[in-house]
PDB file of N, CA and C in Angstrom:
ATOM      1  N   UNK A   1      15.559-255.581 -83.733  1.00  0.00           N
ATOM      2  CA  UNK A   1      15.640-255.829 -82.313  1.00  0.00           C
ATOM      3  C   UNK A   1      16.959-256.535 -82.007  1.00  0.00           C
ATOM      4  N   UNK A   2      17.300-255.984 -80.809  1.00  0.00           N
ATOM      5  CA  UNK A   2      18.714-256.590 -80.910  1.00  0.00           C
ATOM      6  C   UNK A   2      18.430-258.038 -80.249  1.00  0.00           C
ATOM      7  N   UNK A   3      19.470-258.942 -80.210  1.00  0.00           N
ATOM      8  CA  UNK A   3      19.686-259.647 -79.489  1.00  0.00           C
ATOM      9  C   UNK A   3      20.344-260.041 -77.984  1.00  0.00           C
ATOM     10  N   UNK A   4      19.646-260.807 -77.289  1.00  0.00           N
ATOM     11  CA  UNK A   4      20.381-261.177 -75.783  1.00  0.00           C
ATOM     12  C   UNK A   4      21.254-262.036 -76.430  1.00  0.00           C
ATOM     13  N   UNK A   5      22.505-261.774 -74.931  1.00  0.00           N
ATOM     14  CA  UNK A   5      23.625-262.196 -75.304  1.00  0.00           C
ATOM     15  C   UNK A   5      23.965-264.017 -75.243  1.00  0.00           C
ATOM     16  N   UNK A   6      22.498-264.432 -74.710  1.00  0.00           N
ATOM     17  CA  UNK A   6      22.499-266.267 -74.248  1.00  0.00           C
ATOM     18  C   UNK A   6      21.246-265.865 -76.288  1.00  0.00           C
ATOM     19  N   UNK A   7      20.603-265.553 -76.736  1.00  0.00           N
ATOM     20  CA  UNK A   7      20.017-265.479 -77.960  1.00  0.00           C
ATOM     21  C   UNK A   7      21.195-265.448 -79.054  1.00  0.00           C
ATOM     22  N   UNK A   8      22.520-264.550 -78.802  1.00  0.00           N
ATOM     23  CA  UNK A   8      23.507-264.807 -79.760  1.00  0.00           C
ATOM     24  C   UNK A   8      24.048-266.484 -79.900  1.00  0.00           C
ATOM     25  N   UNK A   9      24.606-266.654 -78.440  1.00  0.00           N
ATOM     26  CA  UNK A   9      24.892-267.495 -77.995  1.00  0.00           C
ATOM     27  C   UNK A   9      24.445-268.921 -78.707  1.00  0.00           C
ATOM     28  N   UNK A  10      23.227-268.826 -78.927  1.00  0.00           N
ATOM     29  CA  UNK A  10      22.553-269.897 -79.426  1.00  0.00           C
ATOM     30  C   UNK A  10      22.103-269.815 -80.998  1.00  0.00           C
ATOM     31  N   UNK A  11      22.524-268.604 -81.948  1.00  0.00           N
ATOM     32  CA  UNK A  11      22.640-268.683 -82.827  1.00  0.00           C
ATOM     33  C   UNK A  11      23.461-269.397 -83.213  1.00  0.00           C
ATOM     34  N   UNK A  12      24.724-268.963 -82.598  1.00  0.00           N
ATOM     35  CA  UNK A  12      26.434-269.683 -83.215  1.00  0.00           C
ATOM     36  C   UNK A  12      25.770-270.731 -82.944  1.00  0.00           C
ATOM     37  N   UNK A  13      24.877-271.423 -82.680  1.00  0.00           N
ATOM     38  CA  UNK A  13      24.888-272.957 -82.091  1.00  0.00           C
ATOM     39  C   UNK A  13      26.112-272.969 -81.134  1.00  0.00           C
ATOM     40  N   UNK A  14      26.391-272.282 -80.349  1.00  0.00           N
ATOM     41  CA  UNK A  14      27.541-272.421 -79.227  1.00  0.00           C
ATOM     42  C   UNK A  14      26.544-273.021 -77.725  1.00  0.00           C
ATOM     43  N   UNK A  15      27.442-273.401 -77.131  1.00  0.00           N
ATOM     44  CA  UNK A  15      26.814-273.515 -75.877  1.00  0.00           C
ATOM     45  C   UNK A  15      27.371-273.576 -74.829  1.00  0.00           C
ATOM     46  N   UNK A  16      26.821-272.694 -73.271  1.00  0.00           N
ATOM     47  CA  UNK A  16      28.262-272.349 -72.429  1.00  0.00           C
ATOM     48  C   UNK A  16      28.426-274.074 -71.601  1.00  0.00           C
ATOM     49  N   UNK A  17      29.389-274.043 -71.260  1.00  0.00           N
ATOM     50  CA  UNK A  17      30.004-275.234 -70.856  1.00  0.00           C
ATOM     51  C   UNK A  17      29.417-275.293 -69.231  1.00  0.00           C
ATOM     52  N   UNK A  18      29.574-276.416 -68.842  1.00  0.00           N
ATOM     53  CA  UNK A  18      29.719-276.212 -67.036  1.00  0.00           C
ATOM     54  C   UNK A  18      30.209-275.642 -66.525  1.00  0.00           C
ATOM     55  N   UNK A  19      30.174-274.864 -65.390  1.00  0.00           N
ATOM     56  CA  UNK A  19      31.427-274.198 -64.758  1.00  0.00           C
ATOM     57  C   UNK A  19      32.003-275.374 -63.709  1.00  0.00           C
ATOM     58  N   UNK A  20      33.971-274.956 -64.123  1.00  0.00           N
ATOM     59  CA  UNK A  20      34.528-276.295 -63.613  1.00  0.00           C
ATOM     60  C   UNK A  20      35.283-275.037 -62.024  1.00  0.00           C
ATOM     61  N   UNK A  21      35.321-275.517 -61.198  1.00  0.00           N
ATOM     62  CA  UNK A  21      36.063-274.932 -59.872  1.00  0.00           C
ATOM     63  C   UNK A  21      37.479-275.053 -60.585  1.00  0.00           C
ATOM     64  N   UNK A  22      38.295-273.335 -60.204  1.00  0.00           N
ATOM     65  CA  UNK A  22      39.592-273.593 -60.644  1.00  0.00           C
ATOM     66  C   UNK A  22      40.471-274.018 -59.427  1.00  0.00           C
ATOM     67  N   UNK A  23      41.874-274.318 -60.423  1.00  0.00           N
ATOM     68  CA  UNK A  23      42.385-275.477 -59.233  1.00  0.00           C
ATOM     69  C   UNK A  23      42.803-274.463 -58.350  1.00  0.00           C
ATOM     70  N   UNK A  24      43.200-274.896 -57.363  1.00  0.00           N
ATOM     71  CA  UNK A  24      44.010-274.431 -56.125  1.00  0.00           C
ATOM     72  C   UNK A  24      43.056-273.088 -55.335  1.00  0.00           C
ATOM     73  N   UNK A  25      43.655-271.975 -54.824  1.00  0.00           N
ATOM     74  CA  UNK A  25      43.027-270.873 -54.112  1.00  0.00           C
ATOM     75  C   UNK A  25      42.554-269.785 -55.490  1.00  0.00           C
ATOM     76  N   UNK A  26      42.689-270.317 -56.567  1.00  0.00           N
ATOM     77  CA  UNK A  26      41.851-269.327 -57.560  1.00  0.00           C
ATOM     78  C   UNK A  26      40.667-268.919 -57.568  1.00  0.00           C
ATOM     79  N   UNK A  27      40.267-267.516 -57.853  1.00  0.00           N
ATOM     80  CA  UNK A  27      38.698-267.050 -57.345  1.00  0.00           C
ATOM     81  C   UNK A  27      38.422-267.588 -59.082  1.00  0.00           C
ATOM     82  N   UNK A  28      37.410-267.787 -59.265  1.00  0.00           N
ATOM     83  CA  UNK A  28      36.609-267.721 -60.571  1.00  0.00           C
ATOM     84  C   UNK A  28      36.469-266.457 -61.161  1.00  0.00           C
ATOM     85  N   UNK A  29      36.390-265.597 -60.765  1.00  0.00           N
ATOM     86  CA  UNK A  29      36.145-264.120 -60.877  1.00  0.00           C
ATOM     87  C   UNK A  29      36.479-262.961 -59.388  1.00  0.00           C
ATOM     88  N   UNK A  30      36.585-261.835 -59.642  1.00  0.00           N
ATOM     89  CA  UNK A  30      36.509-260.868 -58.976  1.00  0.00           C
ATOM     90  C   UNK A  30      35.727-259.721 -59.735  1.00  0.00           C
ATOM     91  N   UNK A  31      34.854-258.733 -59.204  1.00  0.00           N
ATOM     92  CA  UNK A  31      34.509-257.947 -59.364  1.00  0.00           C
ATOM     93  C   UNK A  31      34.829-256.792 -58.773  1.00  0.00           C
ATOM     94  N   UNK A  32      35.483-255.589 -59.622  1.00  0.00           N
ATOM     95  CA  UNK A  32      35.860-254.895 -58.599  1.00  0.00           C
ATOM     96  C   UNK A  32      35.679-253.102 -59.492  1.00  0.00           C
ATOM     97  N   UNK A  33      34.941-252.485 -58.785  1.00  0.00           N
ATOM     98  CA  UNK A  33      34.032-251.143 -59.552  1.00  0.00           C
ATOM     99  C   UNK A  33      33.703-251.052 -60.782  1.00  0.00           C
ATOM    100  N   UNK A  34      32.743-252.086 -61.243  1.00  0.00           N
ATOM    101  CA  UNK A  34      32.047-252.262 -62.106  1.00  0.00           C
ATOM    102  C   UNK A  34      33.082-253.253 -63.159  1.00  0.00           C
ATOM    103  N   UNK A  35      34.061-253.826 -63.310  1.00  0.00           N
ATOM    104  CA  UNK A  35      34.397-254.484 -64.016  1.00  0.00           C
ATOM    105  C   UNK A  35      34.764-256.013 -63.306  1.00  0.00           C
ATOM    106  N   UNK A  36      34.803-256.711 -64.414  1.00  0.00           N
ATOM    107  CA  UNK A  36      34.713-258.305 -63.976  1.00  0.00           C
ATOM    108  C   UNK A  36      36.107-258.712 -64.622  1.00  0.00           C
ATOM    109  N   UNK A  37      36.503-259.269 -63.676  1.00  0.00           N
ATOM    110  CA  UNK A  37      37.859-259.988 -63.982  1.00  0.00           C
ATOM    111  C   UNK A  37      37.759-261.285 -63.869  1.00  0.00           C
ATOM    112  N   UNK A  38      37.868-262.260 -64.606  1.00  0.00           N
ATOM    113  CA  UNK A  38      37.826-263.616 -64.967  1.00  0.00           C
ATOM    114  C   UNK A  38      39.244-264.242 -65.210  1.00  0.00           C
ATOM    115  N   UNK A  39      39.434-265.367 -63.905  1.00  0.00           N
ATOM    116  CA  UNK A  39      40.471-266.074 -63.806  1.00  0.00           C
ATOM    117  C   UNK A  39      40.597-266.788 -65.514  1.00  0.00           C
ATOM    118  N   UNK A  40      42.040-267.455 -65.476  1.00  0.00           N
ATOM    119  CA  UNK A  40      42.552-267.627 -66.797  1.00  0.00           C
ATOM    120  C   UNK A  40      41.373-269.129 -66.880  1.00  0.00           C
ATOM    121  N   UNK A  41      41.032-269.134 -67.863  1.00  0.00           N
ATOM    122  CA  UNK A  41      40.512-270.407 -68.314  1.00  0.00           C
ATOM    123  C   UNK A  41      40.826-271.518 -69.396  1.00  0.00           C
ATOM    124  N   UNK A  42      40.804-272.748 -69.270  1.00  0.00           N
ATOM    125  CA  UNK A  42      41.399-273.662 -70.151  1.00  0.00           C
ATOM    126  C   UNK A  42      40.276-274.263 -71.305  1.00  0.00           C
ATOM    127  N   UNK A  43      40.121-275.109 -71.844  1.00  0.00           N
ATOM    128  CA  UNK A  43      39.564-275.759 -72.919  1.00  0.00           C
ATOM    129  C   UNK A  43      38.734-276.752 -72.066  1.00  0.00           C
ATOM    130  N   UNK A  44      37.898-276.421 -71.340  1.00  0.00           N
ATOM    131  CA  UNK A  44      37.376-277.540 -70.425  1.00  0.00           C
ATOM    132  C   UNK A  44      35.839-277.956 -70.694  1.00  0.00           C
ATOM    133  N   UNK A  45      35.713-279.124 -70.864  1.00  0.00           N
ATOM    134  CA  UNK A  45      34.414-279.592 -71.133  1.00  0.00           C
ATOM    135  C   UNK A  45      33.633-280.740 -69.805  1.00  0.00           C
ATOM    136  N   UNK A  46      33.134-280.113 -69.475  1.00  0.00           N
ATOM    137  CA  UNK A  46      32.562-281.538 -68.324  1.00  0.00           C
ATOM    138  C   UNK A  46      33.580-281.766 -67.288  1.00  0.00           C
ATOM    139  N   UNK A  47      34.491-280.322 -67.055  1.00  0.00           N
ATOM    140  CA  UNK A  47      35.797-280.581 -65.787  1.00  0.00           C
ATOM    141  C   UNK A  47      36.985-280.928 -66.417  1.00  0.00           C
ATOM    142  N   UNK A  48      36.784-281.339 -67.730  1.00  0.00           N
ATOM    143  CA  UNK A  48      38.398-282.528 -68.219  1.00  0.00           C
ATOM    144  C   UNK A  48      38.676-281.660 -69.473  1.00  0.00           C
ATOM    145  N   UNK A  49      39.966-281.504 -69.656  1.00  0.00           N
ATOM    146  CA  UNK A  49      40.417-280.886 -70.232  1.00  0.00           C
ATOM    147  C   UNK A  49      40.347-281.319 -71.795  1.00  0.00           C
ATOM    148  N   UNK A  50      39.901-280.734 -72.961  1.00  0.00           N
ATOM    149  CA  UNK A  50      39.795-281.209 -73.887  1.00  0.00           C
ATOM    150  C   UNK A  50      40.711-281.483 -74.733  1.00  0.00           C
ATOM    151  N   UNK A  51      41.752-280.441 -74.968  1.00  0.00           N
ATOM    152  CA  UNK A  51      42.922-280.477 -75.943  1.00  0.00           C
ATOM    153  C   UNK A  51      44.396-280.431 -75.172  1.00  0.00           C
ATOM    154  N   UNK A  52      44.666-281.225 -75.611  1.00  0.00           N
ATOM    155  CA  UNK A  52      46.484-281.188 -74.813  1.00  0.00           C
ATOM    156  C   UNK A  52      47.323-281.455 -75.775  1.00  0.00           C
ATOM    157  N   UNK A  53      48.312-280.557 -76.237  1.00  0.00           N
ATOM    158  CA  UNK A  53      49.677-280.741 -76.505  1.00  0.00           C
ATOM    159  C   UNK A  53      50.062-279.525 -77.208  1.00  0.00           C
ATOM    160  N   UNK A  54      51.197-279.558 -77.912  1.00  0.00           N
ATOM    161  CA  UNK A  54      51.386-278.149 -78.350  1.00  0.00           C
ATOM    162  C   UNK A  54      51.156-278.017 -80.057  1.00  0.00           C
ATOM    163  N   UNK A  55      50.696-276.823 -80.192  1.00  0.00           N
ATOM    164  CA  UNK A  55      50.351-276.696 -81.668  1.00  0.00           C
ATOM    165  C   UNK A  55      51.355-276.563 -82.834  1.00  0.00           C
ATOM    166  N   UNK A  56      50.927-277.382 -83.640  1.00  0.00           N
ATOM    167  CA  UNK A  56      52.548-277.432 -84.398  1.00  0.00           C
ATOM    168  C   UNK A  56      52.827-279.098 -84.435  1.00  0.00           C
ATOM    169  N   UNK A  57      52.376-279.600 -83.562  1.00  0.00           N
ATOM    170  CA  UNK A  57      52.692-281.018 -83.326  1.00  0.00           C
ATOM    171  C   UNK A  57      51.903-281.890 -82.745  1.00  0.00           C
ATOM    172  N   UNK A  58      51.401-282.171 -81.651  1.00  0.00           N
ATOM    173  CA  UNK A  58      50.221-283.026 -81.417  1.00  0.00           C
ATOM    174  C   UNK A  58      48.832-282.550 -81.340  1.00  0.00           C
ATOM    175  N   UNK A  59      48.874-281.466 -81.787  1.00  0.00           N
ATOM    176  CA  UNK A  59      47.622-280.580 -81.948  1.00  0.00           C
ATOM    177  C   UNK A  59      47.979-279.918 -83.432  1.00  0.00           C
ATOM    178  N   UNK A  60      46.682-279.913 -83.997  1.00  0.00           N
ATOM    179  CA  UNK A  60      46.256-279.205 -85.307  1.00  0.00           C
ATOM    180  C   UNK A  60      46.181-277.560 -85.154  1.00  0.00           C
ATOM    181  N   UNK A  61      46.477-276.743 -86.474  1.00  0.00           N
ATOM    182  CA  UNK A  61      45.467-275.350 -85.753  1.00  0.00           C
ATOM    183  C   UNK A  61      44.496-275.334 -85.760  1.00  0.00           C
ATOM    184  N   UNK A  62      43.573-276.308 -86.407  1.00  0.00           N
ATOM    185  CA  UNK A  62      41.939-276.065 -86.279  1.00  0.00           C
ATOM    186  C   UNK A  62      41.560-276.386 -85.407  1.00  0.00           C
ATOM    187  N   UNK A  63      42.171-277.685 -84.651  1.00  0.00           N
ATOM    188  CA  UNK A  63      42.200-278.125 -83.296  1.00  0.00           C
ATOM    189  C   UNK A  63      42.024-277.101 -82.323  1.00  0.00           C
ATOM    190  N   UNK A  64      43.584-276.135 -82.460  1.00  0.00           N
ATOM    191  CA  UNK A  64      44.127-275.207 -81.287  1.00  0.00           C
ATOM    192  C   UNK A  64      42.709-274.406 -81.561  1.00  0.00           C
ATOM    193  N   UNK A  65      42.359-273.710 -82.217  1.00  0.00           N
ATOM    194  CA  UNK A  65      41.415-273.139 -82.868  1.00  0.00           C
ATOM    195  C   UNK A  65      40.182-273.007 -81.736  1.00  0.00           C
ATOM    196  N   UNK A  66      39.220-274.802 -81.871  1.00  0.00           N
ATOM    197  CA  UNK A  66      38.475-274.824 -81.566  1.00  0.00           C
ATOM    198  C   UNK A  66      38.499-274.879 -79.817  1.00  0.00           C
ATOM    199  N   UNK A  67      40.090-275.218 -79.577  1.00  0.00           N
ATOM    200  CA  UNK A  67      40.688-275.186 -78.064  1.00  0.00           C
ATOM    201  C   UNK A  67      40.603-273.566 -77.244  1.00  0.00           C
ATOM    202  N   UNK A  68      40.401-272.512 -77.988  1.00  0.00           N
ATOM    203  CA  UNK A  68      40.336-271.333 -77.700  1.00  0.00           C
ATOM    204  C   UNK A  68      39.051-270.922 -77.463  1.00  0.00           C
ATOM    205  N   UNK A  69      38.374-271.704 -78.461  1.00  0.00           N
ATOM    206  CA  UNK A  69      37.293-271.096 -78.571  1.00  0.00           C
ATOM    207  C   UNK A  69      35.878-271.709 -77.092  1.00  0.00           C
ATOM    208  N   UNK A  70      36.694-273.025 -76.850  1.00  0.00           N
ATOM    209  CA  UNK A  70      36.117-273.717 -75.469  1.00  0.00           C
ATOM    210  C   UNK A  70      36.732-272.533 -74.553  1.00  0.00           C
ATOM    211  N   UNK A  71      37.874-272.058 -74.334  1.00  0.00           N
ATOM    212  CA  UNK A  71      38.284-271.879 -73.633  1.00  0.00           C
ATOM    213  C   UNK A  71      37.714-270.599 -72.972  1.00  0.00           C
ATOM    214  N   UNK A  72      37.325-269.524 -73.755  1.00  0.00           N
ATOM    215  CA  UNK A  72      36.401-268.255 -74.286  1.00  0.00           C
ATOM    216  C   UNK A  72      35.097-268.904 -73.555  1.00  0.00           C
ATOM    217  N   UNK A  73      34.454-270.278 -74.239  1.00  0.00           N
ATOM    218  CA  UNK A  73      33.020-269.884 -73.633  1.00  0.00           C
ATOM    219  C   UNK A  73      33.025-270.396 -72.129  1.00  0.00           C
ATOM    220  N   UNK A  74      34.391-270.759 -71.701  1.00  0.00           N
ATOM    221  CA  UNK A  74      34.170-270.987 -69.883  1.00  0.00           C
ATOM    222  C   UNK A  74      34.611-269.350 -69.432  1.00  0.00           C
ATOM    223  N   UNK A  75      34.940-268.720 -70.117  1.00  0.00           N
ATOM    224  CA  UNK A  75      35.022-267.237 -69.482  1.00  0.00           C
ATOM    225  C   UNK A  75      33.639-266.789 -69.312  1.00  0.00           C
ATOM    226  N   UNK A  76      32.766-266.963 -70.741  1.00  0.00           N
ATOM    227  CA  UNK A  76      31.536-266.273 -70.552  1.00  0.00           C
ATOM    228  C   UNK A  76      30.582-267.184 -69.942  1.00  0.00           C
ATOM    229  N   UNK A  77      30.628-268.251 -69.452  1.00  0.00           N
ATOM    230  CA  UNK A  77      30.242-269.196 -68.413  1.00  0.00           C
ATOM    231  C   UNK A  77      30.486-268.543 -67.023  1.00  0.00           C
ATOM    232  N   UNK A  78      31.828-267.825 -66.405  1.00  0.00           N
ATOM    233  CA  UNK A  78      32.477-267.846 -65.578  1.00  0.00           C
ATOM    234  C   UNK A  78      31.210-265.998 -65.139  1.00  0.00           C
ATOM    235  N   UNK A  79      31.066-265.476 -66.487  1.00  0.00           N
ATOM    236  CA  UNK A  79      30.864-264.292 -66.316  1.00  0.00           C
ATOM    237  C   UNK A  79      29.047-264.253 -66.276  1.00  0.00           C
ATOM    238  N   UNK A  80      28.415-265.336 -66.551  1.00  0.00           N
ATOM    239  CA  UNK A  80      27.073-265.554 -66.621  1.00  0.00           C
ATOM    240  C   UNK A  80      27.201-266.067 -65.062  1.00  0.00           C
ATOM    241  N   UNK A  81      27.976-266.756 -64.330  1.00  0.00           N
ATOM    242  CA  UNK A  81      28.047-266.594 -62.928  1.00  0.00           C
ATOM    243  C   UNK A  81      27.777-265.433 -62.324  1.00  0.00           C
ATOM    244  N   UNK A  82      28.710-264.482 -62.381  1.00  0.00           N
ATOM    245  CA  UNK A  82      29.088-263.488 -61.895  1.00  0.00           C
ATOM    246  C   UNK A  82      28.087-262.314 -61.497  1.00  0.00           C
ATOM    247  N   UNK A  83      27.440-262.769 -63.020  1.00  0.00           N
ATOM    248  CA  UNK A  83      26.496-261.605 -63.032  1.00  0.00           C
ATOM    249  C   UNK A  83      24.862-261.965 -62.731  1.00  0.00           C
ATOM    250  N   UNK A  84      24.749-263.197 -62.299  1.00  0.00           N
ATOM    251  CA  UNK A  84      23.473-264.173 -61.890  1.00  0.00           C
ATOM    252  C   UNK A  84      22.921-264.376 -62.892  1.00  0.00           C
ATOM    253  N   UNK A  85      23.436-264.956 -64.178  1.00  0.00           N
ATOM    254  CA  UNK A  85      22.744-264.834 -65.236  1.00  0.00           C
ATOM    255  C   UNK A  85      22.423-264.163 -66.227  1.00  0.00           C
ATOM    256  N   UNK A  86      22.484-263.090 -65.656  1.00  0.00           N
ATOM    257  CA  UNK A  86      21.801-261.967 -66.876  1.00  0.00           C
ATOM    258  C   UNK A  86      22.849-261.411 -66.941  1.00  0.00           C
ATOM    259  N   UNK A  87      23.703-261.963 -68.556  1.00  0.00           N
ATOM    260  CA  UNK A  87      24.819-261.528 -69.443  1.00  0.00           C
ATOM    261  C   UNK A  87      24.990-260.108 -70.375  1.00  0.00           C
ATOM    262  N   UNK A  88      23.357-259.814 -70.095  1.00  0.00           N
ATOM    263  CA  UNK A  88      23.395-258.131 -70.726  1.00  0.00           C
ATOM    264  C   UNK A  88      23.907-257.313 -70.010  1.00  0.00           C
ATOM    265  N   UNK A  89      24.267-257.709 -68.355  1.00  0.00           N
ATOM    266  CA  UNK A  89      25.028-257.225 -67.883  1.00  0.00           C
ATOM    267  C   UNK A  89      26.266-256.324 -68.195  1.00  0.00           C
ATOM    268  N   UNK A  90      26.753-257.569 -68.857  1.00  0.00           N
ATOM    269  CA  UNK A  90      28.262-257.215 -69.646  1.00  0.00           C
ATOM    270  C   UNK A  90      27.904-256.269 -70.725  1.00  0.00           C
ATOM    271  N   UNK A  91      28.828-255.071 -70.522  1.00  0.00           N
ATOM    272  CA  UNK A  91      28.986-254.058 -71.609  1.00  0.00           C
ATOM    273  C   UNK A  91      30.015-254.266 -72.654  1.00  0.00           C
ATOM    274  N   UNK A  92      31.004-254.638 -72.421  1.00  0.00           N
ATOM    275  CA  UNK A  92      32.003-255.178 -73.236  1.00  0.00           C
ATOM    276  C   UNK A  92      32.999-255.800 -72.960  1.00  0.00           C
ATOM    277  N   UNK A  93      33.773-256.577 -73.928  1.00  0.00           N
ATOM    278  CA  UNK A  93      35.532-256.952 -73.305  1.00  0.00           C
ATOM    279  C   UNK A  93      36.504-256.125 -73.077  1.00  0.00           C
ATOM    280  N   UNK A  94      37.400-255.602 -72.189  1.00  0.00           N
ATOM    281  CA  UNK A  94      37.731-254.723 -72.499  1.00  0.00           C
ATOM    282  C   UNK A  94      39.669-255.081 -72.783  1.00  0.00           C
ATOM    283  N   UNK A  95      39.374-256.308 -72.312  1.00  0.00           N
ATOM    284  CA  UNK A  95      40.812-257.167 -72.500  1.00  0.00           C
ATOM    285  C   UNK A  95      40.887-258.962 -72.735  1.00  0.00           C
ATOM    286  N   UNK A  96      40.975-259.303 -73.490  1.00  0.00           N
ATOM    287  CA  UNK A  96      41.692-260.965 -73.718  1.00  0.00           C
ATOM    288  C   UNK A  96      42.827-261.206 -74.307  1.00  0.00           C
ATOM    289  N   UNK A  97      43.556-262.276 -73.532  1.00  0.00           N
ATOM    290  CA  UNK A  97      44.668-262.436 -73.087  1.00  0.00           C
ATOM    291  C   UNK A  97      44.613-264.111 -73.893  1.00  0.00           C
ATOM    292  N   UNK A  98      45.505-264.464 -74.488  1.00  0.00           N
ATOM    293  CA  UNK A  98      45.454-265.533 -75.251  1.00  0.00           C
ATOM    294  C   UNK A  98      46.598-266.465 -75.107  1.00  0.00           C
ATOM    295  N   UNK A  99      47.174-267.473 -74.446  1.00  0.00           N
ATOM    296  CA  UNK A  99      47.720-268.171 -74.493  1.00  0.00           C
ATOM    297  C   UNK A  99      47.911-268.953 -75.500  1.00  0.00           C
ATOM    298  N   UNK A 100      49.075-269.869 -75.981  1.00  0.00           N
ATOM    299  CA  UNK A 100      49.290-271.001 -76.710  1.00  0.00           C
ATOM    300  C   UNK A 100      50.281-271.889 -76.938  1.00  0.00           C
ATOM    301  N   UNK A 101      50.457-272.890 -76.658  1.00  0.00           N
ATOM    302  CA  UNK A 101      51.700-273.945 -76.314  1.00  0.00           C
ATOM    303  C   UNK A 101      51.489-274.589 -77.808  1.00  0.00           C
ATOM    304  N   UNK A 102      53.012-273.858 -78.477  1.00  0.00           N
ATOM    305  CA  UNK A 102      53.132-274.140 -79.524  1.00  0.00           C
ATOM    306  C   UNK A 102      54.908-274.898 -80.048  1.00  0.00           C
ATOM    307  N   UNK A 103      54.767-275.271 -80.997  1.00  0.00           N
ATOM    308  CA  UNK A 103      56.339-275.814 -81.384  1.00  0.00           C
ATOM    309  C   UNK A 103      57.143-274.130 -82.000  1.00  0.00           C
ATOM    310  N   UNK A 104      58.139-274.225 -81.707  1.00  0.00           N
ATOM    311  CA  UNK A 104      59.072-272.687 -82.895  1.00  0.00           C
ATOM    312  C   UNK A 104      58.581-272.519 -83.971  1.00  0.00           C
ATOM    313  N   UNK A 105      58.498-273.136 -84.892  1.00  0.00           N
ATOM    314  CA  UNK A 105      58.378-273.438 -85.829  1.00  0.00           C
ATOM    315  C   UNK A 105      57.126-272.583 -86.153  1.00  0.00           C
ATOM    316  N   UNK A 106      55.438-272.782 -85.352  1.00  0.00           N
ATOM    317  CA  UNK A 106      54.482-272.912 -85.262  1.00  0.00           C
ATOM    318  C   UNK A 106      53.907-270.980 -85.176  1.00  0.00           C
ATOM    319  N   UNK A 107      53.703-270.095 -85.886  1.00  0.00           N
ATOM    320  CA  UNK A 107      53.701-268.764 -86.742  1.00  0.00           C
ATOM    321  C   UNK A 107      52.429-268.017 -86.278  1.00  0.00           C
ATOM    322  N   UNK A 108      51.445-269.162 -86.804  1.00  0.00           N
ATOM    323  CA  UNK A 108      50.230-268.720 -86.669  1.00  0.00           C
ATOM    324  C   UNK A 108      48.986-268.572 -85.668  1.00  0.00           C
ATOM    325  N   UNK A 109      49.375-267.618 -84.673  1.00  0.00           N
ATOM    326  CA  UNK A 109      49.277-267.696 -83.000  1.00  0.00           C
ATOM    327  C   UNK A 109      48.156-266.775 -83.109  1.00  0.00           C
ATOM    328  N   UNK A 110      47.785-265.632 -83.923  1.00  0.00           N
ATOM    329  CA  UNK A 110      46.791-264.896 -84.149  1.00  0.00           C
ATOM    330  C   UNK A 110      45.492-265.918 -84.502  1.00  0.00           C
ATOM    331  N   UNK A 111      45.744-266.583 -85.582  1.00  0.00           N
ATOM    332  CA  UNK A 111      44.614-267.435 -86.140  1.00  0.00           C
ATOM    333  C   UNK A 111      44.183-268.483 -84.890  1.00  0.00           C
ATOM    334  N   UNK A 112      45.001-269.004 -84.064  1.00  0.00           N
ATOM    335  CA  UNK A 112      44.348-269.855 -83.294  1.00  0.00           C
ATOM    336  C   UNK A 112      43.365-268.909 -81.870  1.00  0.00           C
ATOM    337  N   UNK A 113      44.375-268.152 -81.762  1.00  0.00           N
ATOM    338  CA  UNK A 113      43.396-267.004 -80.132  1.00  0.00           C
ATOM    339  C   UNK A 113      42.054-266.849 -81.396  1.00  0.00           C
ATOM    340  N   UNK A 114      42.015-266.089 -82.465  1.00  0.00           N
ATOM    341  CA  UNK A 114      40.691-265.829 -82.881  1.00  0.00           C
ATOM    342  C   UNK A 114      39.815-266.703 -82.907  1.00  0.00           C
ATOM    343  N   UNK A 115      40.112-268.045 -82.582  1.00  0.00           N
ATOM    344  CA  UNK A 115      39.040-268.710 -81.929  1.00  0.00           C
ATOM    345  C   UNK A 115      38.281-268.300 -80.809  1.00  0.00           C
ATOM    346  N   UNK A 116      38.614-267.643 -80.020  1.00  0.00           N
ATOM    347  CA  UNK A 116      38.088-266.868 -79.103  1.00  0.00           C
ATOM    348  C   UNK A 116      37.020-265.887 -79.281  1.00  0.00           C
ATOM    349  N   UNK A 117      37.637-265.039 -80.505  1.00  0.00           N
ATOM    350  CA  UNK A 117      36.769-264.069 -81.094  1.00  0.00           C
ATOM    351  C   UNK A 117      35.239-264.533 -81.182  1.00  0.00           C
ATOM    352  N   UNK A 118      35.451-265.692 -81.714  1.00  0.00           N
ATOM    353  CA  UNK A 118      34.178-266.095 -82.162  1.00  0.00           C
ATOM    354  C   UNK A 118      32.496-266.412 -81.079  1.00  0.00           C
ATOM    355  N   UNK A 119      33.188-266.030 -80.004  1.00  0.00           N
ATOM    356  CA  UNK A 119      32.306-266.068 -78.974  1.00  0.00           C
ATOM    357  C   UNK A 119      32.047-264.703 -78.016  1.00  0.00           C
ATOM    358  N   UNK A 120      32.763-264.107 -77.900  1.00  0.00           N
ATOM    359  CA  UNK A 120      33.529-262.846 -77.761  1.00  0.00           C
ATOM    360  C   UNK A 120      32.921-261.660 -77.967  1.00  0.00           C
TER     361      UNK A 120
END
């Protein structure tokens, strides 16, 4: 039997965050012929931002890591909005977009977005 997608959810022991209002005239989402578009989201826990600085230097990658991976479950927070709850809604991702404020130096930009994966 398969699983619901709040039943995965709670395997990972993950759990979706609050939804925080984004700043300024940003929609949280748009829906527009059957697909859901979800404004960019940050590492936010309880409204406040969890991880700040750039990776490579005042941030770890396991850090950046787990900074992606917050960041991912306010999307599927954003998208359990969207869809009133019921996340079986969602058929798939069909795009993520991964940011990361890193030093030059700092290589390993794949390994930190796949924090994302992990919810994903």
């Amino acid at each position: 039997m398969l699983q619901t997608p709040e039943q995965r959810i709670n395997s990972l022991n993950l759990a979706l965050p609050k939804i925080s209002k984004p700043a300024g005239n940003l929609l949280e989402f748009k829906i527009d012929r059957g697909l859901a578009y979800v404004s960019g989201q940050l590492p936010l826990a309880d409204g406040v931002v969890k991880y700040t600085g750039r990776v490579g230097d005042a941030v770890s990658q396991e850090a950046a890591y787990e900074a992606a991976k917050l960041a991912a479950l306010n999307v599927v927070s954003q998208l359990s909005l969207a869809t009133e709850g019921n996340l079986s809604r969602v058929q798939e991702f069909l795009k993520v977009s991964g940011f990361v404020s890193c030093t030059p130096e700092f290589t390993n930009i794949a390994d930190v977005v796949n924090g994302a994966s992990t919810c994903l």
